[in-house]
Protein backbone atom coordinates (compact mmCIF):
# COMPACT_ATOMS: atom_id res chain seq x y z
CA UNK A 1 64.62 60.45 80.96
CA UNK A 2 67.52 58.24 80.08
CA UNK A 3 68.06 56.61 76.86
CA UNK A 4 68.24 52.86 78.08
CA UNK A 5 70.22 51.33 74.81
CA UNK A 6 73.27 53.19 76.04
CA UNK A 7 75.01 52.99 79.54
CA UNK A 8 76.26 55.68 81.08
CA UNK A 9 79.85 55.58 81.85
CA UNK A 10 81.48 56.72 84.85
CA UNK A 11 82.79 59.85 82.60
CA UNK A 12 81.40 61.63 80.02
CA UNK A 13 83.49 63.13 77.63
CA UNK A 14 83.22 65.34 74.62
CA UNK A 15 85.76 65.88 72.56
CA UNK A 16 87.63 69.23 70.65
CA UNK A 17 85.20 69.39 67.88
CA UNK A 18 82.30 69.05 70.21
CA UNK A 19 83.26 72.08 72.34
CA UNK A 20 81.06 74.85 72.10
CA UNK A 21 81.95 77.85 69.79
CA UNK A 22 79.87 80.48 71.42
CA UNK A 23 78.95 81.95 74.63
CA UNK A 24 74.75 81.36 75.36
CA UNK A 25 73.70 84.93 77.43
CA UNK A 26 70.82 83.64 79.11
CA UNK A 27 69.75 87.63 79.41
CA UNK A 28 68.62 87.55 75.79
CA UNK A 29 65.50 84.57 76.89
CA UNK A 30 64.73 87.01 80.05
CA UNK A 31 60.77 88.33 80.10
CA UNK A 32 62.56 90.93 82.58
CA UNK A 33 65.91 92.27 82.20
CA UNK A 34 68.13 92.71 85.02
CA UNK A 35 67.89 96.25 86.37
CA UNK A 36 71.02 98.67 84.57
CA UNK A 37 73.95 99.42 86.47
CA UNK A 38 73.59 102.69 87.68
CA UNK A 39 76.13 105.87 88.18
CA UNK A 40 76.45 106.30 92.02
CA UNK A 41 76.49 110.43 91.29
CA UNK A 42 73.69 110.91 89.14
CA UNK A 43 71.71 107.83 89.73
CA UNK A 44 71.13 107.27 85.59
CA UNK A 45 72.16 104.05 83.83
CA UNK A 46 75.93 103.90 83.14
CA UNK A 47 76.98 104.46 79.87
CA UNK A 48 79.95 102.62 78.03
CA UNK A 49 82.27 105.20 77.97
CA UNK A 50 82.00 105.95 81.81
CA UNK A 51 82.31 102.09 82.11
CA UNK A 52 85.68 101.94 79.70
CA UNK A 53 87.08 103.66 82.28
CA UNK A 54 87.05 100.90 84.77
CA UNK A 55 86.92 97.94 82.18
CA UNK A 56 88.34 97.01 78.74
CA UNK A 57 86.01 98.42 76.03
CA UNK A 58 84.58 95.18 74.93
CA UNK A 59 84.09 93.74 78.32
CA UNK A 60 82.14 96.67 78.44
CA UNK A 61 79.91 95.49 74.98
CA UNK A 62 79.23 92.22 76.71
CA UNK A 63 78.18 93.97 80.09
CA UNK A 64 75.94 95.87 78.61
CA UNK A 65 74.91 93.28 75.62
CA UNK A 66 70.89 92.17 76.76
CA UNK A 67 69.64 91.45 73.81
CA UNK A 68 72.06 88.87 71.77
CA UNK A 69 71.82 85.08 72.50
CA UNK A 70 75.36 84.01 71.14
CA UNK A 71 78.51 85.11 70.90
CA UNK A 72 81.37 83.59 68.96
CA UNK A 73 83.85 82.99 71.37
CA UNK A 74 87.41 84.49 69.91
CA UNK A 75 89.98 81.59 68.07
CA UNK A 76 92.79 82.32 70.38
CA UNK A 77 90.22 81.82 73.51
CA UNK A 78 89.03 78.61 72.05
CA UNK A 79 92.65 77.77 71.22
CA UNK A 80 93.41 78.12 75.17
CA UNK A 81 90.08 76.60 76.30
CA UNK A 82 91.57 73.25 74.53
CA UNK A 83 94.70 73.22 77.19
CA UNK A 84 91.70 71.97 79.60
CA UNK A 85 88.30 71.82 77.99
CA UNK A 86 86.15 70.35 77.44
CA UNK A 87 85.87 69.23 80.79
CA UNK A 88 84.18 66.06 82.10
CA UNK A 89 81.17 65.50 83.45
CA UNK A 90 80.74 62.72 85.45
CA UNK A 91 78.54 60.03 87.14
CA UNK A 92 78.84 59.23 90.57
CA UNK A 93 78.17 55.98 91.08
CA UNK A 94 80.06 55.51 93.74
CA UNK A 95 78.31 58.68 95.74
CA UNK A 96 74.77 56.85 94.98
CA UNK A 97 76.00 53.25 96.08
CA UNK A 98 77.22 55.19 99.52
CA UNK A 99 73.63 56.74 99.59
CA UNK A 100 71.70 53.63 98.65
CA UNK A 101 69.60 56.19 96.64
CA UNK A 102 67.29 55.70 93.43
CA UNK A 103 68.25 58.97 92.61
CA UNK A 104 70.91 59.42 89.58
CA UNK A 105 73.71 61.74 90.53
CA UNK A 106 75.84 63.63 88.24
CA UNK A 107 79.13 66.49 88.27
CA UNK A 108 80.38 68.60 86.00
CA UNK A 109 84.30 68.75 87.08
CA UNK A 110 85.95 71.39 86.35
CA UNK A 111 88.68 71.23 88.30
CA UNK A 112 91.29 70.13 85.78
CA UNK A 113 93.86 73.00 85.14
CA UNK A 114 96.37 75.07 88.04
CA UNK A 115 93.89 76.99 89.10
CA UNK A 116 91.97 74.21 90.43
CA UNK A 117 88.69 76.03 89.20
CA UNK A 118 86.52 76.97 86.63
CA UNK A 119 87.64 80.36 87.49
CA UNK A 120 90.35 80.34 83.99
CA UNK A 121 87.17 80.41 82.06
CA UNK A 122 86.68 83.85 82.52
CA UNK A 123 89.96 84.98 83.28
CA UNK A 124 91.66 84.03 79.66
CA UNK A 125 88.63 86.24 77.84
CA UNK A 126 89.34 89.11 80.14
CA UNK A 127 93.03 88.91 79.68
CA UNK A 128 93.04 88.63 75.78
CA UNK A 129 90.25 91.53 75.59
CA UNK A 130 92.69 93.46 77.38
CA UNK A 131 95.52 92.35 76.04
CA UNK A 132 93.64 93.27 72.51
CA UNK A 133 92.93 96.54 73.66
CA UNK A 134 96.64 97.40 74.19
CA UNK A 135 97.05 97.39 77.79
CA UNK A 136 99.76 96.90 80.31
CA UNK A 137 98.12 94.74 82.69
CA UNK A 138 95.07 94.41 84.67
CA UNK A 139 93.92 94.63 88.82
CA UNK A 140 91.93 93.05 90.79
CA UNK A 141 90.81 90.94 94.45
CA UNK A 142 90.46 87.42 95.08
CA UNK A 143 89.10 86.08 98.20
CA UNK A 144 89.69 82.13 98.44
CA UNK A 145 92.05 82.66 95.96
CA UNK A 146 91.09 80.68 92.65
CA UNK A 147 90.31 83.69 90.88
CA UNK A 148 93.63 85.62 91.04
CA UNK A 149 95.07 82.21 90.42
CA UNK A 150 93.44 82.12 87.36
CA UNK A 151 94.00 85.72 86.34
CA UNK A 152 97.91 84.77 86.80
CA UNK A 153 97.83 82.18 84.53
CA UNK A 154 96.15 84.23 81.96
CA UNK A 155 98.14 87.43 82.26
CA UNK A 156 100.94 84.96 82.37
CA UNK A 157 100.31 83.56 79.05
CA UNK A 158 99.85 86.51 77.27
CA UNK A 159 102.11 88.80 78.92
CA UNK A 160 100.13 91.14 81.39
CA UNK A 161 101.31 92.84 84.26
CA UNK A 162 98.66 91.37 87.10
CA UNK A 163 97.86 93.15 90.43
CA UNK A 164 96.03 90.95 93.11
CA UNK A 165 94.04 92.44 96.26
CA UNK A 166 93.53 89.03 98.43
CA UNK A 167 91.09 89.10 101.41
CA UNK A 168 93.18 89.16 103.98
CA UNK A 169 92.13 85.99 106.10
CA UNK A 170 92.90 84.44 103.10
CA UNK A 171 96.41 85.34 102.18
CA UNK A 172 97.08 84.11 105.80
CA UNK A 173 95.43 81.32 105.54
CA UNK A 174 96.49 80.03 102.00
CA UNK A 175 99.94 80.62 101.56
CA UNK A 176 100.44 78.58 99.08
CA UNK A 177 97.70 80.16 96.87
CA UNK A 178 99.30 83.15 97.30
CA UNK A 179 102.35 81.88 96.16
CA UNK A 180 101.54 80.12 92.84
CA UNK A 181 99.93 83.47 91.54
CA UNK A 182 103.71 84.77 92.30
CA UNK A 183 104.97 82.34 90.47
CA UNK A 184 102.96 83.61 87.62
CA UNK A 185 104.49 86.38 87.95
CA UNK A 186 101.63 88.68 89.79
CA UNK A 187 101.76 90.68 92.64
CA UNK A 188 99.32 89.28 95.03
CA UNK A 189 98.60 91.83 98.23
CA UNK A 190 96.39 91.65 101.47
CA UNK A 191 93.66 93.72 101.76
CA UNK A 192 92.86 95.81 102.91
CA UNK A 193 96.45 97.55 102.55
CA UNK A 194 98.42 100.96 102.66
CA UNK A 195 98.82 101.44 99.29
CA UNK A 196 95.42 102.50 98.45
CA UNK A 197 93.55 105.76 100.02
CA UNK A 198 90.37 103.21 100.46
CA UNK A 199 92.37 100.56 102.27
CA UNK A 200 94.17 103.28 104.47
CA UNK A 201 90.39 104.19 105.62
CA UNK A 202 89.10 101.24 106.13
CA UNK A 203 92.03 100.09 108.06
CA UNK A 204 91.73 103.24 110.20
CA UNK A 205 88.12 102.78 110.87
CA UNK A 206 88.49 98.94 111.25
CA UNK A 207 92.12 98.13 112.49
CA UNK A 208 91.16 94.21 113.18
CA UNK A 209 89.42 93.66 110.06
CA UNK A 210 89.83 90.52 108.41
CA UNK A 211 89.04 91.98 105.02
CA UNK A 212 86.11 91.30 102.34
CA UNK A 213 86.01 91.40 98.67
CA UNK A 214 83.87 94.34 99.09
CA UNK A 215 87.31 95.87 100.46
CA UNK A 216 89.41 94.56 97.88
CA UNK A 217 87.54 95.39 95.51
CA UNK A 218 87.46 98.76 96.43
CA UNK A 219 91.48 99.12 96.17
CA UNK A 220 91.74 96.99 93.07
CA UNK A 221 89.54 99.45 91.49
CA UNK A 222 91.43 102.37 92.29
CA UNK A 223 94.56 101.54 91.45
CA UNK A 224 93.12 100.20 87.79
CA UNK A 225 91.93 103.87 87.74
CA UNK A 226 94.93 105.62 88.98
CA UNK A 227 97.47 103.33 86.84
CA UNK A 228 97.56 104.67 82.65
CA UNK A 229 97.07 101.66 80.63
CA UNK A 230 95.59 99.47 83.19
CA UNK A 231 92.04 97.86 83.51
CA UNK A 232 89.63 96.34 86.18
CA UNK A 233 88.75 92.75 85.86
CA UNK A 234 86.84 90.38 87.96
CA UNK A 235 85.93 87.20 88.37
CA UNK A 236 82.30 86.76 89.45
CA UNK A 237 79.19 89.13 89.36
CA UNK A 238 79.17 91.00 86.60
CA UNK A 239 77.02 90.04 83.62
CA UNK A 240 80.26 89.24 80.95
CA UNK A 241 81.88 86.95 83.89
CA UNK A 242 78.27 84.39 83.24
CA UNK A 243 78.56 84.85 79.92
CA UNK A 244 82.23 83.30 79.77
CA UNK A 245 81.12 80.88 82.14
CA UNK A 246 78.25 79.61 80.17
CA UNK A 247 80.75 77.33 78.65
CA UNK A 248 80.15 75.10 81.61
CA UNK A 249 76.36 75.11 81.26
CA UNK A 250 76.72 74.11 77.11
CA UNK A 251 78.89 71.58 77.28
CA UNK A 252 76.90 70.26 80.45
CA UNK A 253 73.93 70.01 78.37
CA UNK A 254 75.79 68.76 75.19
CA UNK A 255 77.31 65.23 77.27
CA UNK A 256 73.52 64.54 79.00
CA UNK A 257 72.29 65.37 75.36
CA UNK A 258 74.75 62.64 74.28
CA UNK A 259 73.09 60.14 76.28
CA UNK A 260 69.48 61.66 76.16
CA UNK A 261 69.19 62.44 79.87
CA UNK A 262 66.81 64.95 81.07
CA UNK A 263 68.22 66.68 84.49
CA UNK A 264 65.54 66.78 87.02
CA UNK A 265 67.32 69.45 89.41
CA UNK A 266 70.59 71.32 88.88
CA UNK A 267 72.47 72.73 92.06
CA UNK A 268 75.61 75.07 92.25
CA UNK A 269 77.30 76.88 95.04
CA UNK A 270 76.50 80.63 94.92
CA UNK A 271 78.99 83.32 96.39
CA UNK A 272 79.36 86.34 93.44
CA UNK A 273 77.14 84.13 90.74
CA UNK A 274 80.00 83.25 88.53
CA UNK A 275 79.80 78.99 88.64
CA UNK A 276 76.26 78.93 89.18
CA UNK A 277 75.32 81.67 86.44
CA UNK A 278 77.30 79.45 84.45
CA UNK A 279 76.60 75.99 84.94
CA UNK A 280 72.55 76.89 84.66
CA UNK A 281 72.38 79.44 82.00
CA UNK A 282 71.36 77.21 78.75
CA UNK A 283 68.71 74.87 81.15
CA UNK A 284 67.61 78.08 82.36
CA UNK A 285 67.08 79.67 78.53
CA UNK A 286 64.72 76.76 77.81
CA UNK A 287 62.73 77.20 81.14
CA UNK A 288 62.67 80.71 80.02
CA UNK A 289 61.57 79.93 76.80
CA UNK A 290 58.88 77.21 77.50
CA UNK A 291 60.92 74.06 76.44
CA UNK A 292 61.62 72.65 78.96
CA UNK A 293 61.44 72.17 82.83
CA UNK A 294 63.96 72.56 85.70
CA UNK A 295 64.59 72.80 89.23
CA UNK A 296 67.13 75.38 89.98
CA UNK A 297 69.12 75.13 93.40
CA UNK A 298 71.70 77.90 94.68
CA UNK A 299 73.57 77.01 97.35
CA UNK A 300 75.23 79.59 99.93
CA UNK A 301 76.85 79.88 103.52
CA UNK A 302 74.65 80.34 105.81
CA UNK A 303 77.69 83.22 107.31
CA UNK A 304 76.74 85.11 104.04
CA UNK A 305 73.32 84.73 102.91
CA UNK A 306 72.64 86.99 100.05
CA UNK A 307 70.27 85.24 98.43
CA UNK A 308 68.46 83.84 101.79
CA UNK A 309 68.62 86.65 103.61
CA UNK A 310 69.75 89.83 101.74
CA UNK A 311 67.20 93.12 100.01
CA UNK A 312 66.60 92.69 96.61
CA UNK A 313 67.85 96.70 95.59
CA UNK A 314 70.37 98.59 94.57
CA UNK A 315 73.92 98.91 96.48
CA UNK A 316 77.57 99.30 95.78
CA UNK A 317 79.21 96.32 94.45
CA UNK A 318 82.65 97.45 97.00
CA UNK A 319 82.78 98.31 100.14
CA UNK A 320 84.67 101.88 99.39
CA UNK A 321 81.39 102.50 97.43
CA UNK A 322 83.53 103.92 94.41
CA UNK A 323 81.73 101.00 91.95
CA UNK A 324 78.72 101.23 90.36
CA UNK A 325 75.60 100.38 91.71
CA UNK A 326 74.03 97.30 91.24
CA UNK A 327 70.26 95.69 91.89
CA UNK A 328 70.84 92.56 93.68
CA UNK A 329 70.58 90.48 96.92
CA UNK A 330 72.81 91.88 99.39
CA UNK A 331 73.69 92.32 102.48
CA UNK A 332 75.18 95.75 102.37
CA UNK A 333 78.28 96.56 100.97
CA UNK A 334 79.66 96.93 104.41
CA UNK A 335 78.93 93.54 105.47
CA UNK A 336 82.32 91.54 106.37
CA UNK A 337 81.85 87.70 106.36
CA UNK A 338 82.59 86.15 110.01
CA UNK A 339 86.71 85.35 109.94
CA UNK A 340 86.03 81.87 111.07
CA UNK A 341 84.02 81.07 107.59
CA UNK A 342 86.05 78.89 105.39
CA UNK A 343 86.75 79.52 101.57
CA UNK A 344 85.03 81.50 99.44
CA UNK A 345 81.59 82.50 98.81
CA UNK A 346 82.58 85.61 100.61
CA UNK A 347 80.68 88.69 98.44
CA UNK A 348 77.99 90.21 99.83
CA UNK A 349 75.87 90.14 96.75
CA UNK A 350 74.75 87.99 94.45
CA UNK A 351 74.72 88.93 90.34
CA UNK A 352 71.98 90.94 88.96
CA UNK A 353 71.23 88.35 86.36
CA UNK A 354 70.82 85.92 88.85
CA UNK A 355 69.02 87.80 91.62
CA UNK A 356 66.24 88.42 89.38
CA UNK A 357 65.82 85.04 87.80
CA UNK A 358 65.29 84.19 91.82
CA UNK A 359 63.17 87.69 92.29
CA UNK A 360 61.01 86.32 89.38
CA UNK A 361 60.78 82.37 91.14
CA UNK A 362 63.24 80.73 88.49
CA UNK A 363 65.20 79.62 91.33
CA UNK A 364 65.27 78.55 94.50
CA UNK A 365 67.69 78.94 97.01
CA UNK A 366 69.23 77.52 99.92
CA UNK A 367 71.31 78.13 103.06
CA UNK A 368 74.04 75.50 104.58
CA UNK A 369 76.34 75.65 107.66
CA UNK A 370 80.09 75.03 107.11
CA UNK A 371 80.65 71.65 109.38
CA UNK A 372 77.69 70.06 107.28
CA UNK A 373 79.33 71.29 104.51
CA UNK A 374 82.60 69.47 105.56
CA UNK A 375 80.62 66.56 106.34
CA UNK A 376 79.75 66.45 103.05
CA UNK A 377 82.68 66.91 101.32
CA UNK A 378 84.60 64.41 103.32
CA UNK A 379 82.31 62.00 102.08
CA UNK A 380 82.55 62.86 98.84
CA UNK A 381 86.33 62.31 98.65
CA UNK A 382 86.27 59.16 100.20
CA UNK A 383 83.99 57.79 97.34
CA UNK A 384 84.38 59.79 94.40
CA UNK A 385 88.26 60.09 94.61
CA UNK A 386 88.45 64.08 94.44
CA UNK A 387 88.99 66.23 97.64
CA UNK A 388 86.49 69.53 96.67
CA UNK A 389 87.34 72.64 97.18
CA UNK A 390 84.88 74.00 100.28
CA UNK A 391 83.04 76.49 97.62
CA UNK A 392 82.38 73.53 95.82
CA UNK A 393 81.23 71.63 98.70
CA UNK A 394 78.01 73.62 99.73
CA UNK A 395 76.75 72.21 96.08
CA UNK A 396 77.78 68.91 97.28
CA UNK A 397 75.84 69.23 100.62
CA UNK A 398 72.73 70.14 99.01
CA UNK A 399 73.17 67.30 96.15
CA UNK A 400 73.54 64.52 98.89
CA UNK A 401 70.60 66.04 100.09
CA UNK A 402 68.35 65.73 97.45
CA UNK A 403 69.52 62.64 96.71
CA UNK A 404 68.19 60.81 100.25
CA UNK A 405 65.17 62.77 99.80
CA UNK A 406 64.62 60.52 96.85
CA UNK A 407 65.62 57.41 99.06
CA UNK A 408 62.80 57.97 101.34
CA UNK A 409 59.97 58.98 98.72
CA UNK A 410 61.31 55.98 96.49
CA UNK A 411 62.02 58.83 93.59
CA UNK A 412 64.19 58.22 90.63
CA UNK A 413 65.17 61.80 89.70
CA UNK A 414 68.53 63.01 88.04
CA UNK A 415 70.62 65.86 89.73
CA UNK A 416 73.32 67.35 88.02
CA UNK A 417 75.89 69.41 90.40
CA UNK A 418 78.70 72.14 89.52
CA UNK A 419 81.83 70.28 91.11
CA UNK A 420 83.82 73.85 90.70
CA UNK A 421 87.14 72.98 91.66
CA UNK A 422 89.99 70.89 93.91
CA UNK A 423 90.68 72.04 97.66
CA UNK A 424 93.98 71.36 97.65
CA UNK A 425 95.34 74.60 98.80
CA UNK A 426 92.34 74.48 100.97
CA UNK A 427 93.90 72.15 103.95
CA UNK A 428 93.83 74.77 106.24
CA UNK A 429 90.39 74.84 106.41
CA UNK A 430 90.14 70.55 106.27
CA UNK A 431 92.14 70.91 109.03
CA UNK A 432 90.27 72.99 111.26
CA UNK A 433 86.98 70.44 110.51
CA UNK A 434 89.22 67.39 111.47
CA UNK A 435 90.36 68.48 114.56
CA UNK A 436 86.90 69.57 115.64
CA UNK A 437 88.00 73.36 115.71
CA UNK A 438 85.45 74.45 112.96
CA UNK A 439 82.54 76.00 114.52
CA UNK A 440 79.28 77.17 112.63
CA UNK A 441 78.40 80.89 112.35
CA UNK A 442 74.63 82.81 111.55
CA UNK A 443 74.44 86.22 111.68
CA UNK A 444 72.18 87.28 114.04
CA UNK A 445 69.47 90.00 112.89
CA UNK A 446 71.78 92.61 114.54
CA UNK A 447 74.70 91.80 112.34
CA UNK A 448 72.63 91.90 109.18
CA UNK A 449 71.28 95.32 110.16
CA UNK A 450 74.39 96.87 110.46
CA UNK A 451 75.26 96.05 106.74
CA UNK A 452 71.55 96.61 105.86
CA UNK A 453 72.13 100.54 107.26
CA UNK A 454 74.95 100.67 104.39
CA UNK A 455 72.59 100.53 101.77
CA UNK A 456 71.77 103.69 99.76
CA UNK A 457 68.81 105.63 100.50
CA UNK A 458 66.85 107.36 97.52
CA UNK A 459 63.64 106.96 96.25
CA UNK A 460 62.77 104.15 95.04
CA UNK A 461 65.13 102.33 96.87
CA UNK A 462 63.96 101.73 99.84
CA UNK A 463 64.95 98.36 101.72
């Protein structure tokens, strides 16, 4: 409900003081914990110190942390966070006018920094954890490219060697991604690659591959390991990656608290977890906790279905199966997305946190083809003034939606949408869609199965 003495303008902004100081983990409200991460070898829970080997020792705290609701969120992060936050969220008038829909539509934009993405969220804690701990630098992949972007910056600013793995169809499609995380000074390479043992397999049993963050992941990982004084990072799944990102989800709530607005539905694109996970985490504490009430929408590719389509158990988080293991939708850690999906959204899992809020029916979730998803976002820029990145789109898609659902049941709801980032270095892609090249893709049954037969096989695992 909307407090009527007040009108809503176009952009809703908080300012410095209003910025939240802590981190909400929304695994501390959770009647059932996500499922450990367990060793591969033994099949027991991983302990911190066999996880400080592949991540800083704090990241490792925060991983592991299911129990505490805050956490202060370090000066010097905050001090970096004001470069950029808080970040606006906005109404789109101009989006419902086009619509001719009761329905009230709103984004939280978070698009405002290099990166293009809410990606530096993340990144800037994992860089100054590391950088805390003494470290060199730091490794990891990127697919679409706005996470090793980010990771640049940070490592950039507080002088950190940074080692990128890009998916491969994406360092030839987005050279100029590539190149701004050179210009910060990383070392961005395609994967799979040469100069891991993992890549060197997988390129010998798949010479055409087109790469996965499964695969990157996989030689990111090792060469954290093999390299004295570096670390892992990365920038979606993991448990510590929502909790950084919950910074979108409390300062979301904090603006439609401003203006006493009660969200009806909340919708974010889902490839790894890390904008979603975000974005929902405080609404989703109060459903949680009995407060209040919310519809929850995740939004994925209908190439990579994880949610839609994937087995809720455990499976490697890489495709080199050197990670952890992890209980989550997937697809099999050996899926590779089709080449001829655009952007992100690539993973073939989902986070743990996540897949069990949707396990438990916290959540819905929802499967779109890429030319609707175009659709969408063309129309989006045309009235709203922002070209979205094509992660960001799916949301979109799914929003506009909704939102002529309410035109034809004459319903007045509120949806709130995670507008994760700019597509500028996406044009590729735009370009494809405009000249009618861009084709849909849905894996048959066959294609899942072969990624299904990846999945490990013990005892209470069965798929």
């Amino acid at each position: 409900m909307t407090n009527q003495n007040k009108e809503i303008p176009y952009k809703i902004f908080l300012n410095e003081n209003e910025m939240p100081k802590q981190w909400y983990n929304v695994r501390a409200d959770m009647k059932t914990k996500p499922a450990p991460l367990l060793n591969p070898n033994t099949l027991k829970p991983m302990t911190a110190k066999e996880l400080s080997v592949v991540f800083c020792d704090e990241l490792v705290a925060q991983e592991l942390n299911n129990d505490t609701a805050y956490l202060d969120i370090p000066h010097e992060i905050l001090n970096f966070y004001k470069m950029y936050r808080p970040s606006p969220l906005v109404r789109a008038y101009c989006l419902e006018k086009k619509l001719d829909t009761p329905a009230k539509i709103y984004y939280k934009f978070e698009g405002n920094n290099t990166s293009g993405s809410h990606k530096l969220n993340s990144a800037i804690a994992q860089a100054y954890y590391a950088k805390n701990q003494g470290l060199k630098g730091v490794t990891t992949e990127t697919g679409a490219g706005q996470w090793g972007t980010a990771l640049s910056m940070a490592c950039a600013y507080l002088g950190l060697d940074c080692k990128v793995f890009m998916v491969k169809c994406s360092y030839e499609q987005k050279p100029f991604r590539r190149e701004v995380m050179r210009t910060y000074g990383a070392s961005v390479t395609p994967s799979p690659s040469n100069l891991t043992k993992i890549g060197q397999k997988i390129l010998s049993d798949h010479p055409d591959t087109t790469g996965s963050l499964g695969c990157a992941i996989s030689e990111a990982v090792e060469v954290a390991v093999g390299s004295e004084g570096y670390r892992y990072v990365l920038g979606s799944v993991l448990n510590q990656v929502l909790l950084h990102q919950s910074i979108i989800g409390l300062e979301t709530k904090a603006a439609l608290d401003k203006y006493n607005i009660q969200p009806d539905m909340i919708i974010g694109c889902a490839g790894g977890g890390s904008n979603l996970g975000g974005l929902i985490s405080p609404f989703m504490g109060e459903k949680l906790r009995g407060e209040k009430d919310y519809r929850f929408i995740a939004v994925e590719p209908a190439s990579c279905p994880s949610l839609t389509r994937g087995k809720f158990v455990y499976d490697f988080c890489d495709t080199g199966m050197v990670t952890p293991l992890a209980k989550m939708y997937t697809l099999g850690s050996n899926f590779i997305p089709s080449a001829n999906h655009a952007g992100g959204l690539r993973y073939h899992g989902m986070n743990s946190v996540l897949s069990q809020l949707y396990h438990d029916g916290y959540m819905e979730a929802k499967s779109v083809e890429q030319t609707s998803v175009f659709e969408a976002a063309e129309m989006f820029a045309k009235v709203e003034g922002i070209l979205p990145a094509p992660e960001s789109s799916h949301a979109i898609r799914v929003a506009i939606d909704e939102a002529l659902k309410c035109k034809e049941n004459g319903e007045e709801k509120t949806i709130v949408f995670g507008l994760t980032g700019t597509g500028y270095f996406d044009m590729f892609a735009y370009e494809r869609y405009n000249n009618g090249e861009m084709t849909d893709y849905i894996p048959t049954e066959a294609d899942l199965a072969v990624g299904f037969a990846g999945i490990p096989k013990f005892y209470g695992n069965e798929i």
